[in-house]
Protein backbone atom coordinates (compact mmCIF):
# COMPACT_ATOMS: atom_id res chain seq x y z
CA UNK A 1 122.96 14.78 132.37
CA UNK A 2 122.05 18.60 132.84
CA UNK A 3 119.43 20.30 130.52
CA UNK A 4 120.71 23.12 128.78
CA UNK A 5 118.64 26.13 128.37
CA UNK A 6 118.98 28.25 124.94
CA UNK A 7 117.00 30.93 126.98
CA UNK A 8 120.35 33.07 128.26
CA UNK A 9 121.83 32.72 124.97
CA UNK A 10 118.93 33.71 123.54
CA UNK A 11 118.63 36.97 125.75
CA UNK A 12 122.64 37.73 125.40
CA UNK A 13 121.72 37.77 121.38
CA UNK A 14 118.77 39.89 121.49
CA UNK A 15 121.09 42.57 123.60
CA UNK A 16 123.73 42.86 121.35
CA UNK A 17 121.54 42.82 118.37
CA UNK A 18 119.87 45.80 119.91
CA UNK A 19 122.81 48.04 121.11
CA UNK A 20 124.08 47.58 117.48
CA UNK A 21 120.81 49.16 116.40
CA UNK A 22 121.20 51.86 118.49
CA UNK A 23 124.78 52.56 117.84
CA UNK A 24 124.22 52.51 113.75
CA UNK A 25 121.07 55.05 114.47
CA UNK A 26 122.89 58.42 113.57
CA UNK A 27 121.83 61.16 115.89
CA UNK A 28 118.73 63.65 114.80
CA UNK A 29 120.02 66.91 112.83
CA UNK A 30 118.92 69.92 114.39
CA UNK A 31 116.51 72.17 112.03
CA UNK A 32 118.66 75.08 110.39
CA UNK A 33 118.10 78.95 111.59
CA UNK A 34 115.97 80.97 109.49
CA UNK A 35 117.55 83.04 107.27
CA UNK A 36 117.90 86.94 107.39
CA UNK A 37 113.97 87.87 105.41
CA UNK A 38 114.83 88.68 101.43
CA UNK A 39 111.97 90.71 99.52
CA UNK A 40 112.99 90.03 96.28
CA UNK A 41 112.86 85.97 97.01
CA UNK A 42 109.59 86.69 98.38
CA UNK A 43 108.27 88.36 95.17
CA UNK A 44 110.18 85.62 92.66
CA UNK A 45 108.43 82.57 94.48
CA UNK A 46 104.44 84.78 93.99
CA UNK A 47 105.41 85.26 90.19
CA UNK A 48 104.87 88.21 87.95
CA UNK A 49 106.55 90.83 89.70
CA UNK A 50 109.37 90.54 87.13
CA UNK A 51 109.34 94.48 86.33
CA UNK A 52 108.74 95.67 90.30
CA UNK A 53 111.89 93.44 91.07
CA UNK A 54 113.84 94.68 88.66
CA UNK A 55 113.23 98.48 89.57
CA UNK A 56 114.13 97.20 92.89
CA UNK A 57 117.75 96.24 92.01
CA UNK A 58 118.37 98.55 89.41
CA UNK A 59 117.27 101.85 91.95
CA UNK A 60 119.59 99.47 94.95
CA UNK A 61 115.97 99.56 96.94
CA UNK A 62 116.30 95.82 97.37
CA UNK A 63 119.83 96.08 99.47
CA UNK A 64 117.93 99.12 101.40
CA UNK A 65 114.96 97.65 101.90
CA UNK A 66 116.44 94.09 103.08
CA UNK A 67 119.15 95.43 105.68
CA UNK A 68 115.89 97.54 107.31
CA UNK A 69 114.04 94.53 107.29
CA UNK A 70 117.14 92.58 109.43
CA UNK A 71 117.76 95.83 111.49
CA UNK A 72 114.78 97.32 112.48
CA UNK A 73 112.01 96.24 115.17
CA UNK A 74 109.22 98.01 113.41
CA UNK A 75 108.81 96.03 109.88
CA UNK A 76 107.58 97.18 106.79
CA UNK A 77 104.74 96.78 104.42
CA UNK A 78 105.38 96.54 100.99
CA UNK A 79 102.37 97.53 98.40
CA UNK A 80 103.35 95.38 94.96
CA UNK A 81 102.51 95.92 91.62
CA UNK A 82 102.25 92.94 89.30
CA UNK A 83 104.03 93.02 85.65
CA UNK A 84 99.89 93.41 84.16
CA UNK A 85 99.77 96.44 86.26
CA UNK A 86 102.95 98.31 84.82
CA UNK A 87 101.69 97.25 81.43
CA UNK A 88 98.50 98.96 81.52
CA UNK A 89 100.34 102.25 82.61
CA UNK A 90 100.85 104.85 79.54
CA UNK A 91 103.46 104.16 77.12
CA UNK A 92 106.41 105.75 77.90
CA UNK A 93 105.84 106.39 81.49
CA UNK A 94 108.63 104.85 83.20
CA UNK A 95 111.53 105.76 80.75
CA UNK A 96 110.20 109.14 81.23
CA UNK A 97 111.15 109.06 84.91
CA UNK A 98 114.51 110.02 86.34
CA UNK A 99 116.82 108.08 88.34
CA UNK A 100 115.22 109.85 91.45
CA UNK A 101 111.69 109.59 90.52
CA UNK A 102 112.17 105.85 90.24
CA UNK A 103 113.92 105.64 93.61
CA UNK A 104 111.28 107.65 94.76
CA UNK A 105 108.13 105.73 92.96
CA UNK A 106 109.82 102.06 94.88
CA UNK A 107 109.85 104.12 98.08
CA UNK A 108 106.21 105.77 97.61
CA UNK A 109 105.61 101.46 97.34
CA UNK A 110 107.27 100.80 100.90
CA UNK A 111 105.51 101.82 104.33
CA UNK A 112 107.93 102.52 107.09
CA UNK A 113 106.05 99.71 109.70
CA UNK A 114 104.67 96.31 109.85
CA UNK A 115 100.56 96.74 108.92
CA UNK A 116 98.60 93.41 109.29
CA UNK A 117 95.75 93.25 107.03
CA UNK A 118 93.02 94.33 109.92
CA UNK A 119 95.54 97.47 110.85
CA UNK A 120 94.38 98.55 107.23
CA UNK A 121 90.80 99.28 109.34
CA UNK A 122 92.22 101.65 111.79
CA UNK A 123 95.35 103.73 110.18
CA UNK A 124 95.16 107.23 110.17
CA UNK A 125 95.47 109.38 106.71
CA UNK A 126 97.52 110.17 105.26
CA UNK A 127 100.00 107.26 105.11
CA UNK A 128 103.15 107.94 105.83
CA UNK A 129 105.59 105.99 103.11
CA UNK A 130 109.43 105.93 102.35
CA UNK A 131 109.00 108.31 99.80
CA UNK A 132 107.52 110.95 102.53
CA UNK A 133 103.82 112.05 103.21
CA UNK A 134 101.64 114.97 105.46
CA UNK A 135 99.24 116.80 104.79
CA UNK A 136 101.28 118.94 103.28
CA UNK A 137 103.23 116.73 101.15
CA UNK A 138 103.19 115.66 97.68
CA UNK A 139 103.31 112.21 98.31
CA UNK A 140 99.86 111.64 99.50
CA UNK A 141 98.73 108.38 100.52
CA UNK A 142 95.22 107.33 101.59
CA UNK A 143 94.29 103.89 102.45
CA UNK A 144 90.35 102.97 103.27
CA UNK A 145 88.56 100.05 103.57
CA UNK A 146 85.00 98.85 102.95
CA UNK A 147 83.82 95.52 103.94
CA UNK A 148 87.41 93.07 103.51
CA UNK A 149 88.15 95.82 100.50
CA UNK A 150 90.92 97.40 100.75
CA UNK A 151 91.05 100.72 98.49
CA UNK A 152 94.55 103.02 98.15
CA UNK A 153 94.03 106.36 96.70
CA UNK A 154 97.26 108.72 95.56
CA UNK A 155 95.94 111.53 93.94
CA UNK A 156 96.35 110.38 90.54
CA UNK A 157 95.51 106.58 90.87
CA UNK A 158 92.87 104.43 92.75
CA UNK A 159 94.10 100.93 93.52
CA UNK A 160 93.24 97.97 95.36
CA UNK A 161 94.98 95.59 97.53
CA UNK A 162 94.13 92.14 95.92
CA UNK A 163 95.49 89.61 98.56
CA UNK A 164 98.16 89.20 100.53
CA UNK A 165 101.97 87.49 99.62
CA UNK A 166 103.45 86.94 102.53
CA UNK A 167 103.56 88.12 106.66
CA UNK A 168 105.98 86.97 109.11
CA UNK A 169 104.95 90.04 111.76
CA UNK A 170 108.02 91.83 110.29
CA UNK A 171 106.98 92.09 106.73
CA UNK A 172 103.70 92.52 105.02
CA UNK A 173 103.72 92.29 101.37
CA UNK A 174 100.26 93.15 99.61
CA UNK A 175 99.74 93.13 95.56
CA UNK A 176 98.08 95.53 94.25
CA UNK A 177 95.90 96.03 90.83
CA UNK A 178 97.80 99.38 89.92
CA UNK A 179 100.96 101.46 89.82
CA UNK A 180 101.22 104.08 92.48
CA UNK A 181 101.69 107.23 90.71
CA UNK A 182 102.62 110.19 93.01
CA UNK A 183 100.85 113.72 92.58
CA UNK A 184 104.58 114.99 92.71
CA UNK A 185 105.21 113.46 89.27
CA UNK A 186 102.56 115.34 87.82
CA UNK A 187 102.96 118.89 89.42
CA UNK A 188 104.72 121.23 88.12
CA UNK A 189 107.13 123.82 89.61
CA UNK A 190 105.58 126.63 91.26
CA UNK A 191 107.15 129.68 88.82
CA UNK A 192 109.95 131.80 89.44
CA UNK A 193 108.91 135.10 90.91
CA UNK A 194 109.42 137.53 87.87
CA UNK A 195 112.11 140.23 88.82
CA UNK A 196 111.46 143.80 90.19
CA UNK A 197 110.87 146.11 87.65
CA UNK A 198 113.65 149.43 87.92
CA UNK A 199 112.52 153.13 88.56
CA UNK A 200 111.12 154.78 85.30
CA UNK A 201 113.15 158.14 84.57
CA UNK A 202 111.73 161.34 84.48
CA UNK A 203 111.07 162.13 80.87
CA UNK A 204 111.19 165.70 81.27
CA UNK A 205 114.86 165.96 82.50
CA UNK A 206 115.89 163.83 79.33
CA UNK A 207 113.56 165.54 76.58
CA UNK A 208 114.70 168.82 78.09
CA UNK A 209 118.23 167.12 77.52
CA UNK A 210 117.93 165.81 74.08
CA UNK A 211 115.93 168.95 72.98
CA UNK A 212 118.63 171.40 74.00
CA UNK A 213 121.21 168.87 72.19
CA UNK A 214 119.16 168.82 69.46
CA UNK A 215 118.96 172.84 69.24
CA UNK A 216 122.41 173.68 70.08
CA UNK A 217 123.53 173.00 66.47
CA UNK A 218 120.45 175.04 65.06
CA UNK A 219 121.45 177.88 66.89
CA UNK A 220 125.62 178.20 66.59
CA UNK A 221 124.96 177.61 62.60
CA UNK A 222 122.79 180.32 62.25
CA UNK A 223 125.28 182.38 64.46
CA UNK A 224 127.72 181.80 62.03
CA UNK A 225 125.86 182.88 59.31
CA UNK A 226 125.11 185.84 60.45
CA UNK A 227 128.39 186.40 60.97
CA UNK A 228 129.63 186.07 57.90
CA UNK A 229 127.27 188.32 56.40
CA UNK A 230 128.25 190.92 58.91
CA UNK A 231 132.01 190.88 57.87
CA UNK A 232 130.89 191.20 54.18
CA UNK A 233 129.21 193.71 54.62
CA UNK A 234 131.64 195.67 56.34
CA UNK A 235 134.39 194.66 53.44
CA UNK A 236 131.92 195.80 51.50
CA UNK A 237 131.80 199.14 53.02
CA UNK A 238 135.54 199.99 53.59
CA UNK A 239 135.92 198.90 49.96
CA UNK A 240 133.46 201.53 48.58
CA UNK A 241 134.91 204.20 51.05
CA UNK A 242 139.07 203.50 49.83
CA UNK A 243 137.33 204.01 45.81
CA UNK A 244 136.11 207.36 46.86
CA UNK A 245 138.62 208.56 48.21
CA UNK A 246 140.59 207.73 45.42
């Protein structure tokens, strides 16, 4: 009688105990794309920005800013003020601005390009933001650094850039410890040129004028006086002459 080996049984199990493995393994999901870069989801996951956000929707900034962002090869660097800093601003200030000033106070927040934090070492001045800025300009914008300090000067506030919230190499968003106030808020209109004064008239012509008006009725009533007593006295006269002849 023949020995039976269990040893190609054995081997036809482990196979099909493997392919089943293999077959119940579902394939590896492929990570999902990126999506398109949102500011305002950046700012909500850093915390207390809830007043810089809100500006952001309420001027539409947020839609602007975001379609640049997915559109445009150059970036942009965002400056943000946390809710503290708005606090410590005068009472008043932002319900004093109008619907322009606070579009343009988010823009004068927003540089046109992509600035990594060692680009902050070598920009030139003035910076140029969304809300304009030149030398000329009332938007002024001046960013220096000392050390790893970065310092932002407007004109009417000195800030500093505290740290940085997020880069990708398309967007740079920086908090800073204050509000960027524009000079442009605080300076007023140049005047309005004061209108050309007319040609004084002679005073001669009309003092000659108004004296002769002024004489004329002088004159023709004393004219008329002396009439008067002329005819009298020539009634006077013929009257005197008829009685002696009578």
């Amino acid at each position: 009688m023949k020995h039976f080996s269990p040893f190609p049984l054995l081997l036809i199990i482990f196979f099909f105990l493997h392919c089943t493995t293999i077959f119940a393994q579902s394939p590896a999901q492929a990570p999902a794309p990126a999506g398109p870069t949102n500011v305002t989801k950046v700012l909500e996951k850093a915390g207390q920005f809830t007043t810089f956000i809100r500006l952001l929707r309420s001027t539409q900034m947020e839609d602007q800013i975001n379609t640049q962002l997915n559109n445009s090869n150059q970036g942009l660097t965002i400056l943000a003020p946390p809710d503290n800093a708005f606090s410590s601003l005068k009472a008043g200030t932002l319900n004093s601005l109008t619907d322009q000033q606070k579009v343009q106070l988010i823009q004068f927040h927003v540089i046109p390009s992509f600035l990594s934090n060692s680009q902050f070492q070598t920009i030139s001045n003035p910076v140029r933001t969304q809300a304009g800025g030149g030398t000329n300009d009332l938007f002024p914008l001046n960013i220096t650094t000392s050390g790893n300090s970065v310092n932002i000067t407007t004109g009417v506030v000195n800030a500093t850039v505290a740290n940085a919230l997020y880069t990708d190499n398309q967007l740079a968003v920086y908090q800073v410890d204050q509000v960027l106030l524009p000079l442009d808020f605080y300076t007023s209109p140049a005047p309005a040129p004061a209108p050309a004064k007319g040609k004084k008239k002679k005073s001669s012509a009309s003092d000659s004028d108004s004296g002769s008006s002024d004489a004329s009725p002088v004159d023709s009533s004393a004219g008329a006086i002396y009439g008067v007593n002329v005819l009298f006295f020539v009634v006077s006269v013929f009257a005197a002459f008829s009685l002696a002849s009578a």
